[in-house]
Structure formats: C-alpha cells, structure tokens
C-alpha atoms as a PDB file:
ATOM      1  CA  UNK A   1      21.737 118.150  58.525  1.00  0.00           C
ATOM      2  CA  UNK A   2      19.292 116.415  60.933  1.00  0.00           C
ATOM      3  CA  UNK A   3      20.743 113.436  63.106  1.00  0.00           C
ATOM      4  CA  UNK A   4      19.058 110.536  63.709  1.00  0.00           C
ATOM      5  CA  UNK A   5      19.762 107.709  66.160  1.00  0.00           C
ATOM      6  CA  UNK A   6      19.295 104.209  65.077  1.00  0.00           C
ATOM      7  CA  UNK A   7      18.412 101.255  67.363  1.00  0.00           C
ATOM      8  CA  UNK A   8      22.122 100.614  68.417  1.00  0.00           C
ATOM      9  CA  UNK A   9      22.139 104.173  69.344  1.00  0.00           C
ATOM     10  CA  UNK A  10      19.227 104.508  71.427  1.00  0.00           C
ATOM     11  CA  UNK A  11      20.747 101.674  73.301  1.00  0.00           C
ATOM     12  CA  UNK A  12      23.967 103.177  74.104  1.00  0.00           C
ATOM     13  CA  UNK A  13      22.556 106.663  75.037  1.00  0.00           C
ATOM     14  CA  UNK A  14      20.376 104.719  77.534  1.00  0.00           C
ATOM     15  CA  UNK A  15      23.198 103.502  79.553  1.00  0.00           C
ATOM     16  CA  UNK A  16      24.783 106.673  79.476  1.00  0.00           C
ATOM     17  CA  UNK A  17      22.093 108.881  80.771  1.00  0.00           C
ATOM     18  CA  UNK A  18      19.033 106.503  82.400  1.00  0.00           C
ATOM     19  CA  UNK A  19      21.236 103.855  83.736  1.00  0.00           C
ATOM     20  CA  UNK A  20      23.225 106.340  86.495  1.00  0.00           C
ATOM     21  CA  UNK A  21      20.342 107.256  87.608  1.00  0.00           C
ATOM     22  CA  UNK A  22      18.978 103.955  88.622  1.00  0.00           C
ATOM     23  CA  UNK A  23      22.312 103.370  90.066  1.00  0.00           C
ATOM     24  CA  UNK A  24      21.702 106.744  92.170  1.00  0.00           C
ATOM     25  CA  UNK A  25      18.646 105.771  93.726  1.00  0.00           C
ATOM     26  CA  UNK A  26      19.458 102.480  94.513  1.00  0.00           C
ATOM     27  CA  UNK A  27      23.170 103.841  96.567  1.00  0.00           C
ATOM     28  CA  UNK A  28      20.749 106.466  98.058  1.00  0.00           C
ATOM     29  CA  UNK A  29      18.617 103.725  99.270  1.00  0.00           C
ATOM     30  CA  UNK A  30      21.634 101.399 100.872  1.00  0.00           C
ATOM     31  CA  UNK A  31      22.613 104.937 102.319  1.00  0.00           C
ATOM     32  CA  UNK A  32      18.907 104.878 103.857  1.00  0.00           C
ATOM     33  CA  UNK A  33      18.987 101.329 105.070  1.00  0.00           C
ATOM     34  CA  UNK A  34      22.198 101.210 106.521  1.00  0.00           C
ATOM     35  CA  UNK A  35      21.874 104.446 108.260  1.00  0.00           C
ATOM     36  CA  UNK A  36      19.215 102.629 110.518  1.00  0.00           C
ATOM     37  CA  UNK A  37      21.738  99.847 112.440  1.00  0.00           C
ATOM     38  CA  UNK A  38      25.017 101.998 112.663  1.00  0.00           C
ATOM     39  CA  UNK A  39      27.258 101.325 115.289  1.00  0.00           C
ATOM     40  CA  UNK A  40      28.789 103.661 117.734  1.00  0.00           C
ATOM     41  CA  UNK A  41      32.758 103.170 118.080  1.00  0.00           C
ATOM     42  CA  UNK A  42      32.146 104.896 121.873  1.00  0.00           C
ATOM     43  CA  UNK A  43      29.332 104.135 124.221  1.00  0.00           C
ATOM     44  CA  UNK A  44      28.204 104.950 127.875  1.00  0.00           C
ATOM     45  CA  UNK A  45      25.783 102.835 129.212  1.00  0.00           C
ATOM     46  CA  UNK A  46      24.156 104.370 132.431  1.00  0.00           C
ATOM     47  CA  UNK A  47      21.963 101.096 135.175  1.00  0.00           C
ATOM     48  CA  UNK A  48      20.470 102.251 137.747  1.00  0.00           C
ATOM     49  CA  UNK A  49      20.537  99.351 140.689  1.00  0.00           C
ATOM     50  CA  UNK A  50      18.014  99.220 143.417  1.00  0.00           C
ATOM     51  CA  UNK A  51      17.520  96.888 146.806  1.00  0.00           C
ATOM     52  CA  UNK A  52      14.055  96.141 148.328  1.00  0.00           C
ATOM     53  CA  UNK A  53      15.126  98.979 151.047  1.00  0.00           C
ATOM     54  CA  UNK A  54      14.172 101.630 147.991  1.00  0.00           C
ATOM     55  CA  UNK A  55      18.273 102.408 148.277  1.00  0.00           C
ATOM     56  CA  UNK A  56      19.589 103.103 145.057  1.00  0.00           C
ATOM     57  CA  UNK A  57      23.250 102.732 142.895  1.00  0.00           C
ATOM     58  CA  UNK A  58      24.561 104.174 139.611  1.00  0.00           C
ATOM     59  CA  UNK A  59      27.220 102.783 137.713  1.00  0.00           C
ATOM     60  CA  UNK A  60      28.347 104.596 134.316  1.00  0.00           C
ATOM     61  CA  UNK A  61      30.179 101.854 131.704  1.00  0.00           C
ATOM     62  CA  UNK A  62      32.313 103.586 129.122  1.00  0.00           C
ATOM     63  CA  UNK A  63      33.095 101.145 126.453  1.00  0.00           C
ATOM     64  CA  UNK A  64      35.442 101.401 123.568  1.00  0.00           C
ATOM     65  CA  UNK A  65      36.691  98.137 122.566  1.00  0.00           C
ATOM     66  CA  UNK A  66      38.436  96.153 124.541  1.00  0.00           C
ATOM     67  CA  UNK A  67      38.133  98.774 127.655  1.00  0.00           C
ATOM     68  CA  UNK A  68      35.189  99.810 129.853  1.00  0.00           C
ATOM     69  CA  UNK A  69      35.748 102.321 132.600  1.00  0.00           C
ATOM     70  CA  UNK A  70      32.959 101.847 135.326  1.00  0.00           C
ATOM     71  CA  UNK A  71      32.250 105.524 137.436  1.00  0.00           C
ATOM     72  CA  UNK A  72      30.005 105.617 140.286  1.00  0.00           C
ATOM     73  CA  UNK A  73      28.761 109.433 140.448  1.00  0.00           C
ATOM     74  CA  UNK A  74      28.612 109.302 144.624  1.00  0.00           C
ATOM     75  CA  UNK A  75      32.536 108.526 144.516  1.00  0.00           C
ATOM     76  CA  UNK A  76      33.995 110.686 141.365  1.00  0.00           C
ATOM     77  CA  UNK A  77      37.333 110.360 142.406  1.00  0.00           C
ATOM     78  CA  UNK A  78      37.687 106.835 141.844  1.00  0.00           C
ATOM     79  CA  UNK A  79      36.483 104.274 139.049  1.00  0.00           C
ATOM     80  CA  UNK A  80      37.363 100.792 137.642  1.00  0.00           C
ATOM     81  CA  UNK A  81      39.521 100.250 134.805  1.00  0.00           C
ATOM     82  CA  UNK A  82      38.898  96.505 132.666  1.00  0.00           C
ATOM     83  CA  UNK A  83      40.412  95.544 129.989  1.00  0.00           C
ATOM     84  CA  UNK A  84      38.114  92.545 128.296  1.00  0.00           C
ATOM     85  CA  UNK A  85      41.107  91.249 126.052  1.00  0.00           C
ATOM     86  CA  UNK A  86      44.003  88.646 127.105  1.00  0.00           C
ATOM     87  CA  UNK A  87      44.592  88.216 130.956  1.00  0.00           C
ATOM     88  CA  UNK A  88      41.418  90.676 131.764  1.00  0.00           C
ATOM     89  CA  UNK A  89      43.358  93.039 134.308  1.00  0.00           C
ATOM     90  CA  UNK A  90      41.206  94.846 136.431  1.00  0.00           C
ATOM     91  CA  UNK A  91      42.223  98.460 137.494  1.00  0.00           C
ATOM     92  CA  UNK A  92      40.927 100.786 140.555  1.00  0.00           C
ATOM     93  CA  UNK A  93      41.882 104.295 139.941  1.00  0.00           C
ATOM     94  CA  UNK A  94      41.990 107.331 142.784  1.00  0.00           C
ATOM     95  CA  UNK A  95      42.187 110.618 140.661  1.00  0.00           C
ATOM     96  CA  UNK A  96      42.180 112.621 143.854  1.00  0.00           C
ATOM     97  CA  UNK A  97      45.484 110.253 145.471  1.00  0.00           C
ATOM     98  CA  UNK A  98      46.729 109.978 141.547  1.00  0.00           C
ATOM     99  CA  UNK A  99      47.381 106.262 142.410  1.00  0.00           C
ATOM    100  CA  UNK A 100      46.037 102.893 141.419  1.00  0.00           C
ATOM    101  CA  UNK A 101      45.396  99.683 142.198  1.00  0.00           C
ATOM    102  CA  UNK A 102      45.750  96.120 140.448  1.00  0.00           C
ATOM    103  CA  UNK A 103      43.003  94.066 141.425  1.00  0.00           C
ATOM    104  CA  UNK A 104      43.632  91.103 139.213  1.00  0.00           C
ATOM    105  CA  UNK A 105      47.620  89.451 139.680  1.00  0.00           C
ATOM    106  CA  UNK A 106      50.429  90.285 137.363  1.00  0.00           C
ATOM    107  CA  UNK A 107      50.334  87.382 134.482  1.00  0.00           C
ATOM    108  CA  UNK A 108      53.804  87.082 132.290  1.00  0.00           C
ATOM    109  CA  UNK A 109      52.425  85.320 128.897  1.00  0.00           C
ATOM    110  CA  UNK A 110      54.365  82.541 128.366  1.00  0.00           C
ATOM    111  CA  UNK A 111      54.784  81.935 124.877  1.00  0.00           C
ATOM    112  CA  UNK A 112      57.297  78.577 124.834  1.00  0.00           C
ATOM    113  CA  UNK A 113      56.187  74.969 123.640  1.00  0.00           C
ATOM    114  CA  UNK A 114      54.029  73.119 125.707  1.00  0.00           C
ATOM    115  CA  UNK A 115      55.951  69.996 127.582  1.00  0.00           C
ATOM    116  CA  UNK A 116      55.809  68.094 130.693  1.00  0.00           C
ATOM    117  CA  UNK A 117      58.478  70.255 132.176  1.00  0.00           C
ATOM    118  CA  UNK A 118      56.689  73.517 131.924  1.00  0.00           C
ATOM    119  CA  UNK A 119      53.288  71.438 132.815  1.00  0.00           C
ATOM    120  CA  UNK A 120      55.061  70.955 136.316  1.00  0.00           C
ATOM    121  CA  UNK A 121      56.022  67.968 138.158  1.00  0.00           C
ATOM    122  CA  UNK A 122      52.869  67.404 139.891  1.00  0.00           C
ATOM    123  CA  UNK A 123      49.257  69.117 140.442  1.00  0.00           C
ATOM    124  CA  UNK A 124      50.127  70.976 143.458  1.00  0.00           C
ATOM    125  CA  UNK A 125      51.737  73.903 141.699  1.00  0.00           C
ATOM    126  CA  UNK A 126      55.167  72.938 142.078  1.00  0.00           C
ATOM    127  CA  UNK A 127      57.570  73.860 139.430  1.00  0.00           C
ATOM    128  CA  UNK A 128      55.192  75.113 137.370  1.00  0.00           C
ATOM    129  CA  UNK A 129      55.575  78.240 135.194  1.00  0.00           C
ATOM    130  CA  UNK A 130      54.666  80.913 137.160  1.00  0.00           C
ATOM    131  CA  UNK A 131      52.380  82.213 134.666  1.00  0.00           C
ATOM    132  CA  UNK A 132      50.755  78.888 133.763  1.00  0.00           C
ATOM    133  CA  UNK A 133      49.914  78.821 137.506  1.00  0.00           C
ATOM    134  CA  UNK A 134      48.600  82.391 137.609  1.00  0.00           C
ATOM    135  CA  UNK A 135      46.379  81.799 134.750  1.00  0.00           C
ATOM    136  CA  UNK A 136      45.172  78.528 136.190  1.00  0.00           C
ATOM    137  CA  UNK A 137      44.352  80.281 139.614  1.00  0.00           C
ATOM    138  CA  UNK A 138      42.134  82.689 137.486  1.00  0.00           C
ATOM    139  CA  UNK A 139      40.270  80.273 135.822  1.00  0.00           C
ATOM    140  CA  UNK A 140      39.200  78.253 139.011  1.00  0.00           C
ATOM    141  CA  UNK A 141      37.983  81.462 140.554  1.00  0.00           C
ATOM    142  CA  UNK A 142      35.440  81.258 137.816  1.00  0.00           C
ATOM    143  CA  UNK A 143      31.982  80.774 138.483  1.00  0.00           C
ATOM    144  CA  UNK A 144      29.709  78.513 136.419  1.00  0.00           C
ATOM    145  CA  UNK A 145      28.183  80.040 133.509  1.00  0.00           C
ATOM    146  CA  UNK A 146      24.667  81.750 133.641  1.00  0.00           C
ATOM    147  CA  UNK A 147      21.804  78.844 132.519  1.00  0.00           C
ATOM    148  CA  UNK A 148      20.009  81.135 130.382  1.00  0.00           C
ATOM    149  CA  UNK A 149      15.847  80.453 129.175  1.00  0.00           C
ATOM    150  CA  UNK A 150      15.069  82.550 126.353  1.00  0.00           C
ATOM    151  CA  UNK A 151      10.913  83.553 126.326  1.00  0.00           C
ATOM    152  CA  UNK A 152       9.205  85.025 123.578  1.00  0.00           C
ATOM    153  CA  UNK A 153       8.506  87.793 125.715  1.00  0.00           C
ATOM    154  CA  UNK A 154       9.681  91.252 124.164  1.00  0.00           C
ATOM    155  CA  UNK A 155       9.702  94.528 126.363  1.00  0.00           C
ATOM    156  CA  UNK A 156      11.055  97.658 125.807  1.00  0.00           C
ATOM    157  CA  UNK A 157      14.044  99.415 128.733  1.00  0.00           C
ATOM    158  CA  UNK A 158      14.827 103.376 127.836  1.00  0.00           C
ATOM    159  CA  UNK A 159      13.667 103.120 125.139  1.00  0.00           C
ATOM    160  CA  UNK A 160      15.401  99.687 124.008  1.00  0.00           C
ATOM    161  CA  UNK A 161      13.840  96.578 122.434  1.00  0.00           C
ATOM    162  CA  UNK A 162      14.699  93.721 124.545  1.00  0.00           C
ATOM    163  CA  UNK A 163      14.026  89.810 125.116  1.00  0.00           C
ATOM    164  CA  UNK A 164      13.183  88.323 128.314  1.00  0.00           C
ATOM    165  CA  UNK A 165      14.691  85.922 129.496  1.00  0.00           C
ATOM    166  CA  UNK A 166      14.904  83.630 132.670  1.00  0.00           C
ATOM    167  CA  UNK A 167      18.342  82.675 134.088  1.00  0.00           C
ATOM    168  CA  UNK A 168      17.241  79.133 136.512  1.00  0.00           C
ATOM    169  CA  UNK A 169      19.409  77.813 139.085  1.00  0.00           C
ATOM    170  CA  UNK A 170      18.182  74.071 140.473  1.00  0.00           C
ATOM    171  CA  UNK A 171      15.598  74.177 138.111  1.00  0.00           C
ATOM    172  CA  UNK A 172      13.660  77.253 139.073  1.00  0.00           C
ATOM    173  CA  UNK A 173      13.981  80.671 137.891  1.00  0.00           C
ATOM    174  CA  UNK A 174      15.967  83.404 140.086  1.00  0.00           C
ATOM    175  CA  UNK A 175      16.679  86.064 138.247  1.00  0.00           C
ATOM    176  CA  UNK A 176      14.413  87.624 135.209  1.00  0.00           C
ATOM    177  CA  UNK A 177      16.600  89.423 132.394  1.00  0.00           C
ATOM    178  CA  UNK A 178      15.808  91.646 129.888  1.00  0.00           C
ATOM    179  CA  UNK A 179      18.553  91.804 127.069  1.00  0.00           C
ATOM    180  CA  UNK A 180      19.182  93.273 124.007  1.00  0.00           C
ATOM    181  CA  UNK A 181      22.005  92.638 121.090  1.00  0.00           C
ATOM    182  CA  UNK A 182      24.752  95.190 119.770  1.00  0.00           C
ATOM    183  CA  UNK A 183      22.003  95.980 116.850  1.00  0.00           C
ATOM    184  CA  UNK A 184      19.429  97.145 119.311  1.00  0.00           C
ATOM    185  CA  UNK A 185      21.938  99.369 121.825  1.00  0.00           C
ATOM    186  CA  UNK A 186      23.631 100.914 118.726  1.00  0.00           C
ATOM    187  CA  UNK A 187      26.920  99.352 119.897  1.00  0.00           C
ATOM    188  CA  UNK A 188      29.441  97.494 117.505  1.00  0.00           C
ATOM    189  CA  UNK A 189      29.989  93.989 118.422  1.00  0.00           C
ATOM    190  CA  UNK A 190      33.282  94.149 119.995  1.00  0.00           C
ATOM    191  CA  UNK A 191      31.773  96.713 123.473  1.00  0.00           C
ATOM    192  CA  UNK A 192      28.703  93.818 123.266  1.00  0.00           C
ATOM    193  CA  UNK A 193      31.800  91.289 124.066  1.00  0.00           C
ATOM    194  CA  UNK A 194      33.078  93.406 126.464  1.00  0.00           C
ATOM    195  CA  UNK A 195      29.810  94.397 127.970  1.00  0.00           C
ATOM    196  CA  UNK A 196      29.512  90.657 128.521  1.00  0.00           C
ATOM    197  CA  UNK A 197      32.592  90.005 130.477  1.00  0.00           C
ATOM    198  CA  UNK A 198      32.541  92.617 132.352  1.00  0.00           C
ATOM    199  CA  UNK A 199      29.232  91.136 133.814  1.00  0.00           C
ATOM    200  CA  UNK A 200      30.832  88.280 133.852  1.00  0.00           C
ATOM    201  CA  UNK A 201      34.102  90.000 136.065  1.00  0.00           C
ATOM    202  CA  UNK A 202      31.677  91.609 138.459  1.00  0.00           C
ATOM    203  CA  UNK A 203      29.934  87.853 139.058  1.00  0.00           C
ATOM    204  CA  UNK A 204      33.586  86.495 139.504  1.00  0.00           C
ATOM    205  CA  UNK A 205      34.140  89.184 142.104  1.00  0.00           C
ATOM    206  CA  UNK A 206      30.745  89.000 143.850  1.00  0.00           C
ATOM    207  CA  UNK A 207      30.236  92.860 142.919  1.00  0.00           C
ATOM    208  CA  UNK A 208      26.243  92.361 142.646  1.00  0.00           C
ATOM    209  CA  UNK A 209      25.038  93.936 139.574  1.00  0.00           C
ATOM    210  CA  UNK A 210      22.730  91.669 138.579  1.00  0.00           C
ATOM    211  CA  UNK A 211      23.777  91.284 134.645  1.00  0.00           C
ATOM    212  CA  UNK A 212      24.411  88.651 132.826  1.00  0.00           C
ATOM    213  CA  UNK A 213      25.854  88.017 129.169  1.00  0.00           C
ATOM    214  CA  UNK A 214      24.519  85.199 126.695  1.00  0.00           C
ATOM    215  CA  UNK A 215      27.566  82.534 126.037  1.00  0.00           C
ATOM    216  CA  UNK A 216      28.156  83.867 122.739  1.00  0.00           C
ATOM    217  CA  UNK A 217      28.663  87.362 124.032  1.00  0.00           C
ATOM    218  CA  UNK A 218      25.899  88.440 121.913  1.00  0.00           C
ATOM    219  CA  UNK A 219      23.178  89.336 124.242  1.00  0.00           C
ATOM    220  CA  UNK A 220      23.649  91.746 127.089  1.00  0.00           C
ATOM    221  CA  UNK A 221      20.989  92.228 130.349  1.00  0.00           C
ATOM    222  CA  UNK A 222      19.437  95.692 130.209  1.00  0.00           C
ATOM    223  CA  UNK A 223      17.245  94.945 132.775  1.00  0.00           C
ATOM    224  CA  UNK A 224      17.683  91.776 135.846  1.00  0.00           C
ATOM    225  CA  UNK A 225      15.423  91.374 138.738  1.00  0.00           C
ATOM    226  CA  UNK A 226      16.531  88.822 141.349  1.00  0.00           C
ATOM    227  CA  UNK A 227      12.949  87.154 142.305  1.00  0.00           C
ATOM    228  CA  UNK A 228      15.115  86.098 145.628  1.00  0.00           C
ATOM    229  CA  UNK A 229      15.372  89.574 147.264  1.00  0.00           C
ATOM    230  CA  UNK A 230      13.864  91.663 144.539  1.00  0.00           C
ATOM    231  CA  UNK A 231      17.111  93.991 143.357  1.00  0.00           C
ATOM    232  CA  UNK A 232      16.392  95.240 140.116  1.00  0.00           C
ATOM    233  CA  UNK A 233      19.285  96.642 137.772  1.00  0.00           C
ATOM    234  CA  UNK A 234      18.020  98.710 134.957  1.00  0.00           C
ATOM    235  CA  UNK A 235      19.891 100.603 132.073  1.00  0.00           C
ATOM    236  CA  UNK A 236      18.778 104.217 131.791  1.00  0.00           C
ATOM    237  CA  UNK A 237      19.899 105.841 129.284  1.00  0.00           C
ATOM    238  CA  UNK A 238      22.565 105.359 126.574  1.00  0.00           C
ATOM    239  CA  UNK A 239      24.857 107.967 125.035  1.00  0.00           C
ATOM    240  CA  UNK A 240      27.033 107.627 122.121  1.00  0.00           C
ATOM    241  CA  UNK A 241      29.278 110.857 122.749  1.00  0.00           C
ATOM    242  CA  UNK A 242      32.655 110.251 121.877  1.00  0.00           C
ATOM    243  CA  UNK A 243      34.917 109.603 124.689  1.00  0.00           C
ATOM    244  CA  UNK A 244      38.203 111.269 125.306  1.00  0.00           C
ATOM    245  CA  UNK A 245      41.237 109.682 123.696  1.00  0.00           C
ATOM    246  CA  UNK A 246      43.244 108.945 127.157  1.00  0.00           C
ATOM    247  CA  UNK A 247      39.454 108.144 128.989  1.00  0.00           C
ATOM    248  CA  UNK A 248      40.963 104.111 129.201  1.00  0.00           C
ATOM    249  CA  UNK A 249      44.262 105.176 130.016  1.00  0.00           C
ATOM    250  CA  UNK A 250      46.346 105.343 133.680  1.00  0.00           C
ATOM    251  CA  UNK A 251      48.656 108.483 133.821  1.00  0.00           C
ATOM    252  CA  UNK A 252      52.170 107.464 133.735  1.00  0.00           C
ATOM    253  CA  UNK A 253      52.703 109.902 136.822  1.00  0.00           C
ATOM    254  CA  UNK A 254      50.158 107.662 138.765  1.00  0.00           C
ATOM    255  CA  UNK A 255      51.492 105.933 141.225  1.00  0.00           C
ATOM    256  CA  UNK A 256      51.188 101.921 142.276  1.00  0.00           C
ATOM    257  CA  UNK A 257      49.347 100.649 145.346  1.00  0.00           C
ATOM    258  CA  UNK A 258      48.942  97.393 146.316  1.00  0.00           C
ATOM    259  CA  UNK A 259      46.537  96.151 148.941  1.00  0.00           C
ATOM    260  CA  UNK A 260      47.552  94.716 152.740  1.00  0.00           C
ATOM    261  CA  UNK A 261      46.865  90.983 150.654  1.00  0.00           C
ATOM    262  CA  UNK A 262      49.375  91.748 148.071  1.00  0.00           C
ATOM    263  CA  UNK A 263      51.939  93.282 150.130  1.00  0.00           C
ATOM    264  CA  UNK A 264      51.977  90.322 152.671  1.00  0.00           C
ATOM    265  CA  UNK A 265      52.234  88.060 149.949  1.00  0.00           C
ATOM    266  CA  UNK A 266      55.329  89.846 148.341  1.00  0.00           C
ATOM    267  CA  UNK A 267      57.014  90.149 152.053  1.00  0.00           C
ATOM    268  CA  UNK A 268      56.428  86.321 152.375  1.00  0.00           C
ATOM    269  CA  UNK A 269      57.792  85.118 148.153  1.00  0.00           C
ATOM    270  CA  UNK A 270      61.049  87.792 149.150  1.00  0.00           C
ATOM    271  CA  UNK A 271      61.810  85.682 152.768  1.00  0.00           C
ATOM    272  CA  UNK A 272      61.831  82.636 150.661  1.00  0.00           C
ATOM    273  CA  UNK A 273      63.697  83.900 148.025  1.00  0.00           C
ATOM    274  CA  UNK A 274      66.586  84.728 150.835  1.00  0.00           C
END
C-alpha cells in the first residue's frame, strides 16, 4: 500500500524535521556572537610606569570582584590587599615577616536609626558614633573627582582599543588618558568597578599612578601621560589565568602590625580611657 501525505501532513513533517534545523543554526550563531565579548571572572592587568629620568615601575593588579591584589615584581615579598566593596580597607602584606598591615582605620558599621543623638551634639566630633566619625574622616580625605574630556580620538594600548581622553584642571589639560570599557579588556563589569576605585584609592593616598576611572566606573585609563612632568603609565599586557582561590586572602597565622601613627594613637585613646 503506497502512503501519501496530504497538505496537513506536509506541514507537520516540516516542523518536525526542517524547523530544528533552523533552530540549530541560529543557537550556533548566538554561540558565535557571544563568544566574541566574554568576560573573564579573573584578570591581571600588568602598567608599566615611567618618569622623565627613563626610571621605570611595574605594578601587577589581580582582580576578582570586589578584591585586587597589587604586586610590585622588585619587592615580591610584599603587596597591597583592597577590597573595593563597603568601608574599602586597604591591606599591606609581608609574606617573608608573615605579618600585615591596615592602612585604612577599623570602621564598626553602624546599622541603628538615624537621630540627632547618634548625629552628635555638635560638628566637632563629639559624641558622635565612633563609626559615623570614622566614615566621615574617610570621606573628607577624598579628593575631587577627575574632570574628564572625552575626544573622538581612538588608539590602540597592547593590543586594546581605547578612547582618549583629556582630564583638565583650571581649564587646561594635564593629564592625557587612554581608556577602555570592561567589553574591550575582556573583564566583567564588577573588576571595571573595582579597577576604578582602586585608581581612585591610589589618588586618595598620593601613590602616583597616573589612572583615572570615568564617574560611572565604566571606563578605566590604560594609558595616562601627565603633560606636567611627562610620567607615562601604560598597561602591558593582560592575562586572564585563573587566580588561586586564597590569592585575596590574609593567612589566619599572619600576624597584625600597626604603624608608629597607629600605635601612638592607641597609647593616647587608652590614657584617656584611664
């Protein structure tokens, strides 16, 4: 007996058979496309920073997150720790002395409601919570945001596509950036942010490297020359190697050191406790 399909049929054996294979190619395709703009969950990003006296400085940032671990190959023992989350505590870390150091102060969150009496009394500080007046302290040591020019300029740094653009200060450019989004340095969003304020930190701390984040943490320098004394910071090269799981992390065993600063202050709150 000979089978024969009728219209109704044809149709059904269509979607069957011809239709998953449309579907195929187009999944293969968004495979394709997004394949081109993945992002890494671990990045090192390797600048190179030189003075007008030819001498030269490396700094490795490790990002993952909220954490970036800065290493400077000429001291291996020791690196920064920064956390780019809530309070921003800054770390320095001596493998060789297995101790550490906290360069930002201790913060206790204070989660109450917000009234007059934990506001304080007055603007001096007094009876204040001593949080409230720790995080307060931090934010005056702020410096005034970058003023940022955008050009329609486009070079390319190792290898990265990048804008230039002109950071001014009393209306005349000073420094000349080249910088580049998380799309571009194959970094998810999140290390951009914390690329960003950790530019930001070394600014706050007069640490001299140069780059600069745009204000919505976007946009990271991956190239800055300072017209003023010509000290050029450059990125080199960037890996995407995954980083060891404690790479962020302080040993437990590691032991607490606190600067001459921080232990005079401590001698001088316990004499006025007593």
């Amino acid at each position: 007996m000979r089978f024969s399909m009728n219209t109704t049929a044809r149709r059904y054996w269509r979607l069957l058979v011809e239709k998953p294979l449309i579907t195929t190619g187009i999944f293969a395709l968004v495979l394709v496309t997004c394949s081109t703009s993945i992002a890494h969950a671990d990045a090192t990003l390797t600048y190179e920073l030189s003075g007008p006296d030819g001498e030269k400085m490396v700094k490795e940032f490790s990002t993952s997150k909220f954490f970036v671990r800065i290493d400077d190959p000429s001291t291996p023992d020791q690196h920064l720790l920064f956390q780019a989350g809530r309070f921003f505590p800054l770390y320095s870390v001596d493998t060789a002395k297995r101790s550490y150091i906290r360069l930002t102060g201790e913060v206790i969150p204070f989660t109450g409601p917000e009234s007059r009496k934990h506001r304080g009394a007055d603007e001096t500080g007094a009876n204040q919570d001593p949080s409230q007046t720790a995080v307060q302290t931090a934010q005056n040591a702020k410096k005034p945001a970058a003023s940022l020019k955008p050009t329609k300029t486009k070079r390319k740094v190792a290898g990265i596509e990048c804008r230039v653009v002109h950071e001014v200060a009393d209306g005349a450019p000073v420094i000349e950036h080249c910088m580049a989004n998380s799309a571009r340095l194959g970094l998810t969003k999140r290390e951009i942010i914390t690329m960003a304020r950790t530019f930001e930190m070394a600014r706050n701390r007069d640490l001299g490297w140069l780059g600069v984040g745009t204000e919505d943490e976007e946009f990271v320098s991956v190239y800055s020359r300072d017209q003023r004394d010509n000290r050029v910071l450059q990125l080199t090269e960037v890996s995407n190697a995954p980083l060891p799981v404690d790479y962020h992390s302080i040993p437990r065993e590691y032991q607490q050191v606190k600067t001459k600063e921080q232990a005079a202050t401590d001698k001088s709150e316990g004499s006025e406790e007593h």
